[in-house]
C-alpha atoms as a PDB file:
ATOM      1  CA  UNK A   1     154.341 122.792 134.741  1.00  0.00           C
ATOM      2  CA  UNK A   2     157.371 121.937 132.614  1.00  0.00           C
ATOM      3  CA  UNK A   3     160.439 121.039 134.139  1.00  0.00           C
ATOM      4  CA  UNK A   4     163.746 122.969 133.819  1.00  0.00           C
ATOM      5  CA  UNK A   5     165.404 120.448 131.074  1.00  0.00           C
ATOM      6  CA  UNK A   6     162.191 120.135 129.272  1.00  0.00           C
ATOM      7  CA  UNK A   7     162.193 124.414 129.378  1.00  0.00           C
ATOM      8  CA  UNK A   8     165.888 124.105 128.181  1.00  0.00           C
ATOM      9  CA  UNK A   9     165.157 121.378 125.627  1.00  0.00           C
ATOM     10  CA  UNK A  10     162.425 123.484 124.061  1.00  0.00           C
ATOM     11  CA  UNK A  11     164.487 126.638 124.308  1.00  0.00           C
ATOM     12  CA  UNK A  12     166.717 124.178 121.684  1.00  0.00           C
ATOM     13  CA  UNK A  13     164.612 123.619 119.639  1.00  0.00           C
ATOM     14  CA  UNK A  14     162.624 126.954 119.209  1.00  0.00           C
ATOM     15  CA  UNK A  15     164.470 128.725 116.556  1.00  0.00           C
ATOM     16  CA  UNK A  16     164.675 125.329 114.517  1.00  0.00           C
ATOM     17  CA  UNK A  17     161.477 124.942 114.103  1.00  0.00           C
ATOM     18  CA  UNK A  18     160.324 128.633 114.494  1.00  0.00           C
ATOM     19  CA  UNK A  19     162.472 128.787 110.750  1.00  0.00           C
ATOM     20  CA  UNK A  20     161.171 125.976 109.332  1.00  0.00           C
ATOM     21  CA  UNK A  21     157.814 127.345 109.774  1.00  0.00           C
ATOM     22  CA  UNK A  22     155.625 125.102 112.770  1.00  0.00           C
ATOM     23  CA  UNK A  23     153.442 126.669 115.333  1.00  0.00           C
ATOM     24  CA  UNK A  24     153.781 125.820 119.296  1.00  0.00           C
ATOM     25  CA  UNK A  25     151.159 125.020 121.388  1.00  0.00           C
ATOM     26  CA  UNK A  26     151.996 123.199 124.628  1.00  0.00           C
ATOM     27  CA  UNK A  27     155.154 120.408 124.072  1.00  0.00           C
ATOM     28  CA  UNK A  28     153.748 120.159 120.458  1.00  0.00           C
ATOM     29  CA  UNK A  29     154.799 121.880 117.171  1.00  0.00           C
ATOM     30  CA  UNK A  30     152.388 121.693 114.112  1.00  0.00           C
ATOM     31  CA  UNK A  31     153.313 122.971 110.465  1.00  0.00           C
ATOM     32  CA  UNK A  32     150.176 122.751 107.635  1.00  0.00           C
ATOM     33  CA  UNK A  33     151.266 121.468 104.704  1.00  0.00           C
ATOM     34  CA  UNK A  34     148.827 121.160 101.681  1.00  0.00           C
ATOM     35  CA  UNK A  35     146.954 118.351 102.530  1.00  0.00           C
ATOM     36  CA  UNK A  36     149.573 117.195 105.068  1.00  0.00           C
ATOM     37  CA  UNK A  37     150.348 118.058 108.735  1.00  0.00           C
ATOM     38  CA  UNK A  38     153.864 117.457 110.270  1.00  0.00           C
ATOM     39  CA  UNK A  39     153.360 117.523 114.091  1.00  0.00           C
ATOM     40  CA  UNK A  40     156.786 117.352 116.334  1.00  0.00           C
ATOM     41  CA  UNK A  41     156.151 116.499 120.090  1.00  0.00           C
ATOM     42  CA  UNK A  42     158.443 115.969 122.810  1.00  0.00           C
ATOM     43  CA  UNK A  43     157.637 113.310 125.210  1.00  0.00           C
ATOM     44  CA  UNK A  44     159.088 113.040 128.901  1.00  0.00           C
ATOM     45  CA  UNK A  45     159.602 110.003 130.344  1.00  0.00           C
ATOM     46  CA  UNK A  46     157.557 109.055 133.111  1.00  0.00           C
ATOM     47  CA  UNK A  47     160.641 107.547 135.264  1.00  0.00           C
ATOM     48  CA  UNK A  48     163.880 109.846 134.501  1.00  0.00           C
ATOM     49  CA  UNK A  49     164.961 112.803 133.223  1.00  0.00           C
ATOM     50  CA  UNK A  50     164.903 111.583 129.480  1.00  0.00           C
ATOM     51  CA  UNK A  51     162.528 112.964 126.466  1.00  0.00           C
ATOM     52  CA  UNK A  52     161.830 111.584 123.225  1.00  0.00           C
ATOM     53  CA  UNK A  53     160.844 113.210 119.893  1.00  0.00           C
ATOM     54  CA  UNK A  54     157.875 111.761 118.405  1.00  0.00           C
ATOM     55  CA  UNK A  55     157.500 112.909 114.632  1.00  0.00           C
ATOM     56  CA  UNK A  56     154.029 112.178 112.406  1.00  0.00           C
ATOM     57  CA  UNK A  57     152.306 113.262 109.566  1.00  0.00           C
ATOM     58  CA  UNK A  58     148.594 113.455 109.494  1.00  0.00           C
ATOM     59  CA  UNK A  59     147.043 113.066 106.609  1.00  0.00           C
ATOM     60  CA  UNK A  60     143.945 115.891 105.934  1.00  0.00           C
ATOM     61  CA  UNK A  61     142.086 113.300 103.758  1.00  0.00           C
ATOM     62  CA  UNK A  62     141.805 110.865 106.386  1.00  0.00           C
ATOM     63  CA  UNK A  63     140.533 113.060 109.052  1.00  0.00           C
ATOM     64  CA  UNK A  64     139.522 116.339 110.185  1.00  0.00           C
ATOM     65  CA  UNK A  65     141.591 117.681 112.966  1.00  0.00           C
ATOM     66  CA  UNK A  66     143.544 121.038 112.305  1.00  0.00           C
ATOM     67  CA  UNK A  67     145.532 120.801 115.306  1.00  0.00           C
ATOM     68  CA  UNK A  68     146.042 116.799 115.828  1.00  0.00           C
ATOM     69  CA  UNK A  69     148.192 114.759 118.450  1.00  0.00           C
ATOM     70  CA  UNK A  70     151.356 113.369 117.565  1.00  0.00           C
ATOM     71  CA  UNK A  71     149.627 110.126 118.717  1.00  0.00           C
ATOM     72  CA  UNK A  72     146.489 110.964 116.086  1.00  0.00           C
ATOM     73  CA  UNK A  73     148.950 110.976 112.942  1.00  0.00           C
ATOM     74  CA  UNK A  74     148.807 108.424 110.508  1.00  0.00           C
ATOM     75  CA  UNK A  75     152.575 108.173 109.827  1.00  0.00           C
ATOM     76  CA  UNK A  76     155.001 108.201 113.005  1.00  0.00           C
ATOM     77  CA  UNK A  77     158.294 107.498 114.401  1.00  0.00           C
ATOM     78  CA  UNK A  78     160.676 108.675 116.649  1.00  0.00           C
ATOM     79  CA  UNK A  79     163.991 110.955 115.884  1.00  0.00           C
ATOM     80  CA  UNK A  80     166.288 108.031 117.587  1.00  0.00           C
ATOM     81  CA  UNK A  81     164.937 105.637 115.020  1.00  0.00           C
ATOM     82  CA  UNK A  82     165.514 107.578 111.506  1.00  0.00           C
ATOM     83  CA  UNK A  83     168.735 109.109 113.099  1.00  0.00           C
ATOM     84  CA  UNK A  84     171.645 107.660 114.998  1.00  0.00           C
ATOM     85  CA  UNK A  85     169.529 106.344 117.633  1.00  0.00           C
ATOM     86  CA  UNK A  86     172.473 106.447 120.484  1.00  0.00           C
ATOM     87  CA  UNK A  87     173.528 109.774 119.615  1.00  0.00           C
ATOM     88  CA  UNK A  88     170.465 111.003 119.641  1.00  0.00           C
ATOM     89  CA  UNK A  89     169.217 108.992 123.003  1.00  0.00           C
ATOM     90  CA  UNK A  90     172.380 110.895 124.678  1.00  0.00           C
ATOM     91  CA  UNK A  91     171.685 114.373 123.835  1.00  0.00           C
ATOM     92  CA  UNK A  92     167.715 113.796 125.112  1.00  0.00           C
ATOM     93  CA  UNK A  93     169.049 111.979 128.295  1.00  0.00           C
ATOM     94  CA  UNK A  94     169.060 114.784 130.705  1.00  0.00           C
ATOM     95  CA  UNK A  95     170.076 112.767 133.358  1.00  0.00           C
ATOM     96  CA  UNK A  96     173.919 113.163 131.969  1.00  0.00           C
ATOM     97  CA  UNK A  97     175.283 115.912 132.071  1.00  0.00           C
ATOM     98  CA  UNK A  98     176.091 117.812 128.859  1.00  0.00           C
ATOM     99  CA  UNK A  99     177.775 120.946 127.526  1.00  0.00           C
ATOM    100  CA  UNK A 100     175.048 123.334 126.481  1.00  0.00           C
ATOM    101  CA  UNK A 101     177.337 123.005 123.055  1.00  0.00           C
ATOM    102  CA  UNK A 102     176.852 119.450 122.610  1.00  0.00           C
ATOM    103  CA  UNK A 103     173.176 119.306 123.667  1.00  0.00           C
ATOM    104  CA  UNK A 104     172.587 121.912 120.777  1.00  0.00           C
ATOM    105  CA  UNK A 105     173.614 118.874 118.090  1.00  0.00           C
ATOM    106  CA  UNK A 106     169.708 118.010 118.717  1.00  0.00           C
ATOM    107  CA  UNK A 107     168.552 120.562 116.831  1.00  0.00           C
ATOM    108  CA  UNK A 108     171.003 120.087 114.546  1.00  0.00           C
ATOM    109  CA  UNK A 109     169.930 116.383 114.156  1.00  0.00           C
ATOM    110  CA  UNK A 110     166.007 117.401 113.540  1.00  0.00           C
ATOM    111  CA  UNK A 111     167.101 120.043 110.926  1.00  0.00           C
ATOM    112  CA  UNK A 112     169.102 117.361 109.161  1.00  0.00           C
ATOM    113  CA  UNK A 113     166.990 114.331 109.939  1.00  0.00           C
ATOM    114  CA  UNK A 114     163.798 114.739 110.918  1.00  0.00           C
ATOM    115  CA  UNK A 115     162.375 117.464 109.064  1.00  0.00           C
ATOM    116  CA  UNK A 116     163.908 116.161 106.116  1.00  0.00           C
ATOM    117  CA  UNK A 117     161.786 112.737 106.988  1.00  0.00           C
ATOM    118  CA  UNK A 118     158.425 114.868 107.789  1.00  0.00           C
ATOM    119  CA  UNK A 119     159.028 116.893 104.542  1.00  0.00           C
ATOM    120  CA  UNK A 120     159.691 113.674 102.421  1.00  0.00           C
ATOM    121  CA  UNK A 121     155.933 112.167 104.523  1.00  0.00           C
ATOM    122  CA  UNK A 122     154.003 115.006 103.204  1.00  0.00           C
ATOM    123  CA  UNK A 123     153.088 113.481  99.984  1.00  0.00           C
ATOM    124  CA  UNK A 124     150.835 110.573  99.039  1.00  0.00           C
ATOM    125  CA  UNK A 125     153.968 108.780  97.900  1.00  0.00           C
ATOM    126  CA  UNK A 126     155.988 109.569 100.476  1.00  0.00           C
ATOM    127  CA  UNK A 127     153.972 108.568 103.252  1.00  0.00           C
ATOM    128  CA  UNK A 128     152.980 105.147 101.457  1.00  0.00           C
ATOM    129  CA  UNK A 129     156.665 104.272 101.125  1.00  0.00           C
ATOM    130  CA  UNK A 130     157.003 105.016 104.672  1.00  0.00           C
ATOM    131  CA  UNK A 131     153.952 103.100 105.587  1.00  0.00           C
ATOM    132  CA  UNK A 132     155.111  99.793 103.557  1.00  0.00           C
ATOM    133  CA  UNK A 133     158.216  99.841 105.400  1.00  0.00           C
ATOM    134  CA  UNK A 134     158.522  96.449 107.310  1.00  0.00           C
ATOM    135  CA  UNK A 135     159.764  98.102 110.677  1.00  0.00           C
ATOM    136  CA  UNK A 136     157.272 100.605 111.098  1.00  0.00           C
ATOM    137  CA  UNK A 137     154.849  99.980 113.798  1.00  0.00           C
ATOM    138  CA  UNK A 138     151.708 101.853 113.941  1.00  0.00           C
ATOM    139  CA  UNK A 139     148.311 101.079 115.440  1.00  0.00           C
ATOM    140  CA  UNK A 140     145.666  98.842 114.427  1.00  0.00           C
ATOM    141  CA  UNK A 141     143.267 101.747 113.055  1.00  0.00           C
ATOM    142  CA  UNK A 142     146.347 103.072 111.574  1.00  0.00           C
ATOM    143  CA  UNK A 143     147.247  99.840 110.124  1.00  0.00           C
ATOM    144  CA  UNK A 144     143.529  99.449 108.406  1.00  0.00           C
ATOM    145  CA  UNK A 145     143.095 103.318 107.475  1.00  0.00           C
ATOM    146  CA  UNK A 146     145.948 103.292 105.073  1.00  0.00           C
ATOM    147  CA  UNK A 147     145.701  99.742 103.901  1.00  0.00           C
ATOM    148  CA  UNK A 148     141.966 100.972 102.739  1.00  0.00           C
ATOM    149  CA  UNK A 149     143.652 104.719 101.471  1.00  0.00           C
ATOM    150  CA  UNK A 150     146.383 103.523  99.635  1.00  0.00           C
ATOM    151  CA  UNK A 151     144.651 100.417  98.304  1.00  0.00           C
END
């Protein structure tokens, strides 16, 4: 069962993504993209009352899931590191206490930032330059999958 913050973080984030065209199943949004999926998830941590938003891409060509994990994608980050990553670690930090008002600027912050970043992903060349990047960590199998892809 979800708690109450991660009810009220959702209830955020709803009519963001419900207009920019994703699907809900569980704590994960999807949104099919020619070739592409962008898959938003929000992640609880396992010791406070503090989420993170995981964003990835999965790329069709590499794999056959029509519904994949955040986890499963083949390009990934996290909002707090393509966006101002204290700004955006405050408004998911439930533990402090926020004006409804201000806790709305997440939202705000995936409409401007990480859609934006998902959108630009869901390309070839998109998610190559995002791949090359030198402070993107990613998974072994991710690693060697698009090292053989993009070769």
């Amino acid at each position: 069962m979800a708690s109450e913050e991660k009810k009220h973080l959702e209830s955020i984030l709803k009519p963001v993504l419900k207009k920019a065209g994703f699907r809900k199943k569980g704590a994960t949004w999807w949104k099919h993209k020619q070739g592409f999926i962008q898959v938003i998830n929000i992640q609880g941590s396992q010791f406070s009352k503090r989420f993170y938003l995981n964003l990835g891409v999965f790329l069709q060509a590499l794999g056959e899931k029509e519904w994949p994990a955040e986890y499963d994608c083949h390009v990934r980050v996290r909002l707090n590191t393509i966006a101002e990553s204290e700004q955006v670690n405050k408004l998911l930090n439930y533990e402090e206490q926020l004006e409804d008002e201000e806790r709305m600027k997440i939202g705000e912050l995936l409409s401007e930032v990480g859609i934006p970043w998902l959108e630009r992903c869901s390309s070839l060349e998109g998610a190559k330059a995002e791949y090359t990047l030198p402070n993107r960590v990613m998974a072994a199998w991710q690693r060697e999958m698009l090292d053989e892809y993009f070769a």
